[in-house]
Protein backbone atom coordinates (compact mmCIF):
# COMPACT_ATOMS: atom_id res chain seq x y z
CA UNK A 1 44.76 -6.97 -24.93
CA UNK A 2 41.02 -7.40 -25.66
CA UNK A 3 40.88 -9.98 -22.82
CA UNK A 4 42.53 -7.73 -20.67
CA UNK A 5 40.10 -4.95 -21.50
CA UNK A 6 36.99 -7.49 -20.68
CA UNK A 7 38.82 -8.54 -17.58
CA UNK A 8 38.88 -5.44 -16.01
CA UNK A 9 35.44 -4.34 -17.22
CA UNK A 10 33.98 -7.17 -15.88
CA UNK A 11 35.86 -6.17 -13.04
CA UNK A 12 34.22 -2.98 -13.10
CA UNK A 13 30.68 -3.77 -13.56
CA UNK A 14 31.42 -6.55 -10.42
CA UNK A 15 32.52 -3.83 -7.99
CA UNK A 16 29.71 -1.56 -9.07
CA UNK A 17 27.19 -3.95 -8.42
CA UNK A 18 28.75 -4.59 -4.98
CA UNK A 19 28.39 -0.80 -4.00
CA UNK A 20 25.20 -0.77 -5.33
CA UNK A 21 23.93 -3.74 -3.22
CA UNK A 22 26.29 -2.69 -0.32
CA UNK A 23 23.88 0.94 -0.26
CA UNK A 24 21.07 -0.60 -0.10
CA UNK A 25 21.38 -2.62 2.27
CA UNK A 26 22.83 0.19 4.35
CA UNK A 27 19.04 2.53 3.33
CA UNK A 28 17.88 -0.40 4.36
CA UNK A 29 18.91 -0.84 7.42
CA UNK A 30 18.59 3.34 8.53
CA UNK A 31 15.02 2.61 7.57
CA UNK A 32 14.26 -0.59 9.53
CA UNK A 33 16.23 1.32 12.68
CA UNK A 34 13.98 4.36 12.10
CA UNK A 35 10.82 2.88 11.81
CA UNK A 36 11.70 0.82 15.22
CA UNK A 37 12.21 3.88 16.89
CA UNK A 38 9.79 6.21 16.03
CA UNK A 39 7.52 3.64 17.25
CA UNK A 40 9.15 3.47 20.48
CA UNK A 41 9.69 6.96 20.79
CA UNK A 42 7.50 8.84 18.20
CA UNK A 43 9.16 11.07 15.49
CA UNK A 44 9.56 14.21 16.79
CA UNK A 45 11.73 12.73 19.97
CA UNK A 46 13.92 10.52 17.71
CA UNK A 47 17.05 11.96 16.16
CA UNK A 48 19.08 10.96 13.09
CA UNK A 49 21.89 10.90 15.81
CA UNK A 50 19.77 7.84 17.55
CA UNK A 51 18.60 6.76 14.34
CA UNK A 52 22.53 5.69 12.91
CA UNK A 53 23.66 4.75 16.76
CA UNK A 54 20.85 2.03 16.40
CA UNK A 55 22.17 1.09 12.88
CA UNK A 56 25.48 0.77 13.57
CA UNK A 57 26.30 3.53 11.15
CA UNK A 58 27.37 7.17 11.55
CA UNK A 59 25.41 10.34 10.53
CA UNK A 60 27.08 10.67 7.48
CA UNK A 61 25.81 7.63 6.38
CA UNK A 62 21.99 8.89 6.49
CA UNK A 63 23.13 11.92 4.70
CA UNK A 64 24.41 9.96 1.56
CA UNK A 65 20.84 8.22 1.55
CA UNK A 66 18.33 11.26 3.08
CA UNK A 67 18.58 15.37 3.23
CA UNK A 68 16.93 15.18 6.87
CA UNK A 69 14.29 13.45 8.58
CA UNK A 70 11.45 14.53 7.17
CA UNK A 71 12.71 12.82 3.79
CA UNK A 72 13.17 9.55 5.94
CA UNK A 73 10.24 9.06 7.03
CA UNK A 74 8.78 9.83 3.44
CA UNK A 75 11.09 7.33 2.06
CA UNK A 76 9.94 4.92 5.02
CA UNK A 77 5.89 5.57 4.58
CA UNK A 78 6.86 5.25 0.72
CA UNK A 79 8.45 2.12 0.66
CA UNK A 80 5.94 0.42 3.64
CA UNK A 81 2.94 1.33 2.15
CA UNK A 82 3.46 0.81 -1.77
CA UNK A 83 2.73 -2.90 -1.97
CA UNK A 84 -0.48 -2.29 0.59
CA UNK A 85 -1.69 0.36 -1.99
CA UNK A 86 -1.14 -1.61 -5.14
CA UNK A 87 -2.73 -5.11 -3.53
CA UNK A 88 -6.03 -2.14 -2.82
CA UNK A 89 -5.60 -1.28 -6.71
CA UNK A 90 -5.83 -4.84 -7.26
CA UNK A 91 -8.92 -6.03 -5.70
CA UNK A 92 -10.77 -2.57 -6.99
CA UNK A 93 -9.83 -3.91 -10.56
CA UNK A 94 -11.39 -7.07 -10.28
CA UNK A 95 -14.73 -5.19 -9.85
CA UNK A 96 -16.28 -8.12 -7.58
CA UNK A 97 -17.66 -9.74 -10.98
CA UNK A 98 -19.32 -5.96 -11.95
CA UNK A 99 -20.75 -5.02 -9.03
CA UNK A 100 -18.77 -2.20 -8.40
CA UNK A 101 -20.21 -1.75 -4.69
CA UNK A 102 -19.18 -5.01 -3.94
CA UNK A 103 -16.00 -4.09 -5.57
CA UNK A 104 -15.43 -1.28 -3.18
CA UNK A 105 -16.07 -3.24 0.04
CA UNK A 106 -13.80 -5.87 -0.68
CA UNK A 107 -11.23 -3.04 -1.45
CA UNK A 108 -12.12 -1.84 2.05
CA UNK A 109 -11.60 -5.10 3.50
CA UNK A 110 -8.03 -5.47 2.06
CA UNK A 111 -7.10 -2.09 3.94
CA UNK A 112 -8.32 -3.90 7.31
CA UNK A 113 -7.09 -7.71 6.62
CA UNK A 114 -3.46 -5.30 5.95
CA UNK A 115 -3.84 -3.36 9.56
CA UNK A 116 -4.89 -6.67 11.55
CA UNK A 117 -2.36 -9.33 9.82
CA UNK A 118 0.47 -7.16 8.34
CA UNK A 119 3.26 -5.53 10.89
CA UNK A 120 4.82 -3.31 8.64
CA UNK A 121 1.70 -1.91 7.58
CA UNK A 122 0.42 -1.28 10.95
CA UNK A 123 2.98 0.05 12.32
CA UNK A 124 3.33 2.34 9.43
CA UNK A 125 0.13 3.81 9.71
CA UNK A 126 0.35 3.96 13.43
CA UNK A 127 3.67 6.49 12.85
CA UNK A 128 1.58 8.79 10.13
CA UNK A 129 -1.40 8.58 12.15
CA UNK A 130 -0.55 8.56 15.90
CA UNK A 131 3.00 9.39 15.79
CA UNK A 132 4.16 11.97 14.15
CA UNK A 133 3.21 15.52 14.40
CA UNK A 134 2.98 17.41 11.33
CA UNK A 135 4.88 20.95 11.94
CA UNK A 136 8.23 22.34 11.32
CA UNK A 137 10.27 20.48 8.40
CA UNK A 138 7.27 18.05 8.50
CA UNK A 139 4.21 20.43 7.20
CA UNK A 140 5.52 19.35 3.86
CA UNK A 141 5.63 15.68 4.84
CA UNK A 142 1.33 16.14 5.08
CA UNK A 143 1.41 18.38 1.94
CA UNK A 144 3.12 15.27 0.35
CA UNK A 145 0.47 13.34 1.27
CA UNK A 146 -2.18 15.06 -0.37
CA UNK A 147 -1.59 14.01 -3.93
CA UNK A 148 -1.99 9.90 -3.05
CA UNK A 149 -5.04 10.95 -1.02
CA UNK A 150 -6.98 12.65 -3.60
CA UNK A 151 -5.47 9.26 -6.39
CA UNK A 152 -7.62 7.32 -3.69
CA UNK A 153 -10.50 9.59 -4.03
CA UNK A 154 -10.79 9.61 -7.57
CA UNK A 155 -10.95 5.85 -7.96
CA UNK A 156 -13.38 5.61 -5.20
CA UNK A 157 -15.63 8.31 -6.85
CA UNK A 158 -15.38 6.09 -10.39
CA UNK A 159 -16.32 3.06 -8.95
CA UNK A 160 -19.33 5.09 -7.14
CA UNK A 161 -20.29 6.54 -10.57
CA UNK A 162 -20.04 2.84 -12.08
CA UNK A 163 -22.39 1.99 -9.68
CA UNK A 164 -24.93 4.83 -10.26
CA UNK A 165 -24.69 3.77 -14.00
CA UNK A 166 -25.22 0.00 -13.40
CA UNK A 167 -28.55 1.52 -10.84
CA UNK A 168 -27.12 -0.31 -8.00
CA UNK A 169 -26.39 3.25 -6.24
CA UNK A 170 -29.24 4.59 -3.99
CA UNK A 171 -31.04 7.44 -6.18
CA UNK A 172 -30.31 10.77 -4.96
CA UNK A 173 -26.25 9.74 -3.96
CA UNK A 174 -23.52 12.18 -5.24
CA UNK A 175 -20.62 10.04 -6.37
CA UNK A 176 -18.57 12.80 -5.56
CA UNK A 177 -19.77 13.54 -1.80
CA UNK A 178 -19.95 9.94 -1.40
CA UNK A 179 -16.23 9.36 -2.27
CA UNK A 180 -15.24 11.79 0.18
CA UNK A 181 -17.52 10.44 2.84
CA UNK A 182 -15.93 7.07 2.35
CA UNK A 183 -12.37 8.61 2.62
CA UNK A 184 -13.62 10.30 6.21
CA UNK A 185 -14.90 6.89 6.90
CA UNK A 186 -11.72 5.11 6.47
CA UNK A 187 -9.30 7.79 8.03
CA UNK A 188 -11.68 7.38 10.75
CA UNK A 189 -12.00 3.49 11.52
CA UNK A 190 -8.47 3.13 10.74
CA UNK A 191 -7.54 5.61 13.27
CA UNK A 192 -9.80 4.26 16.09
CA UNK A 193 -8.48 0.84 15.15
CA UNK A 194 -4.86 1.77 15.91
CA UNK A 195 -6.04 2.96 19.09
CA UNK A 196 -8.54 -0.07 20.04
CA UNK A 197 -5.16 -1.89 21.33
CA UNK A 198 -6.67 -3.99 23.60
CA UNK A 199 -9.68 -4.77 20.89
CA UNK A 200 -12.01 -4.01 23.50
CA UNK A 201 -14.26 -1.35 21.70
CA UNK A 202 -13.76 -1.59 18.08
CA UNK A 203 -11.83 -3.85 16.35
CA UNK A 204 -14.25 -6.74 16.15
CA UNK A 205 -16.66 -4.54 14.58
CA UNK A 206 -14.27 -3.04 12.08
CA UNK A 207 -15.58 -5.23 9.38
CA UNK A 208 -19.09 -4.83 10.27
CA UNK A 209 -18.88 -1.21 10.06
CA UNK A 210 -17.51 -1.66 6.62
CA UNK A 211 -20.38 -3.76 5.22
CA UNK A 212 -23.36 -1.41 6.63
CA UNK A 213 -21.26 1.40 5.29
CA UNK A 214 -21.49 -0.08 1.83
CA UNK A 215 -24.77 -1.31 2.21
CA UNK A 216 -26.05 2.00 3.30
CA UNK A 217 -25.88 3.21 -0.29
CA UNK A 218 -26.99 0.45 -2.20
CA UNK A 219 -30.40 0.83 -4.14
């Protein structure tokens, strides 16, 4: 009887495991399919009816895994971008042998190595930057946003303030202004990169523009 019991418990735990890898390989694909065409076609003209026609699934099937669009293409930025944010946390941490200047620029550097040798990041950031348009059901995608842009702002503004205490920060530099400056700074470049596609007018100065930018406030 005890075997029995086991049996079908094992049973159990077997099928449940199967469901669970059967789901997500079903989010899975929804997001791969979505993320193909709102590049093609942009967000606003793709529909979840488009968006399960290219997966081979129905509509239903998006509405077990997302509420509506706007809450796929959080899920999609989400999943993209989280190992491109923690490799940035990464190389901030290592603090470029205590030079936190130097420590920043390299972290700057990751963010453009990701855009010019990583797909998925690109075309991520293409979609939130150049492809989407942030009304309707989607003003609370941008609200969303907010809380990992002002994370990124803090530890830039730290690693300023390290530098003003280790007087390798220009005297007269707000740590806080600066921070935000930086943010501008790489909002900008990144955005003008996406656009550069023929690499014509900025790309090969990307990392140029990085290094005077750092060096700019440097004592």
């Amino acid at each position: 009887m005890y075997n029995l019991i086991l049996k079908f418990s094992h049973s159990q735990i077997n099928a449940m495991r199967r469901t669970k890898t059967e789901a997500e390989q079903t989010r899975q694909a929804i997001m791969e399919s979505a993320r193909r065409l709102f590049a093609e076609r942009g967000v606003a003209r793709t529909s979840l009816d488009q968006i399960a026609q290219a997966a081979g699934l129905t509509r239903g099937a998006i509405y077990w895994h997302f509420a509506n669009k706007a809450e796929l293409f959080t899920a999609l930025r989400e999943d993209s971008l989280l190992p491109f944010f923690q490799g940035m946390g990464e190389t901030l941490q290592e603090d470029a042998h205590g030079d936190p200047l130097r420590a920043l620029e390299e972290m700057f550097l990751y963010m453009l190595h990701a855009l010019e040798t990583d797909a998925g990041t690109r075309d991520t950031f293409s979609l939130i930057i150049l492809k989407c348009e942030y009304v309707g059901e989607f003003r609370a995608v941008l609200a969303s946003m907010l809380p990992r842009s002002e994370e990124w702002v803090g530890k830039i503004r730290e690693a300023y303030m390290a530098a003003e205490r280790e007087k390798l920060l220009r005297p007269g530099l707000d740590p806080e202004l600066l921070a935000l400056d930086s943010q501008a700074f790489l909002f900008g470049l990144t955005r003008l990169w996406l656009m550069d596609e023929t690499g014509t007018t900025l790309r090969g100065k990307a990392e140029a523009m990085i290094r005077c930018h750092i060096a700019t406030r440097r004592a």
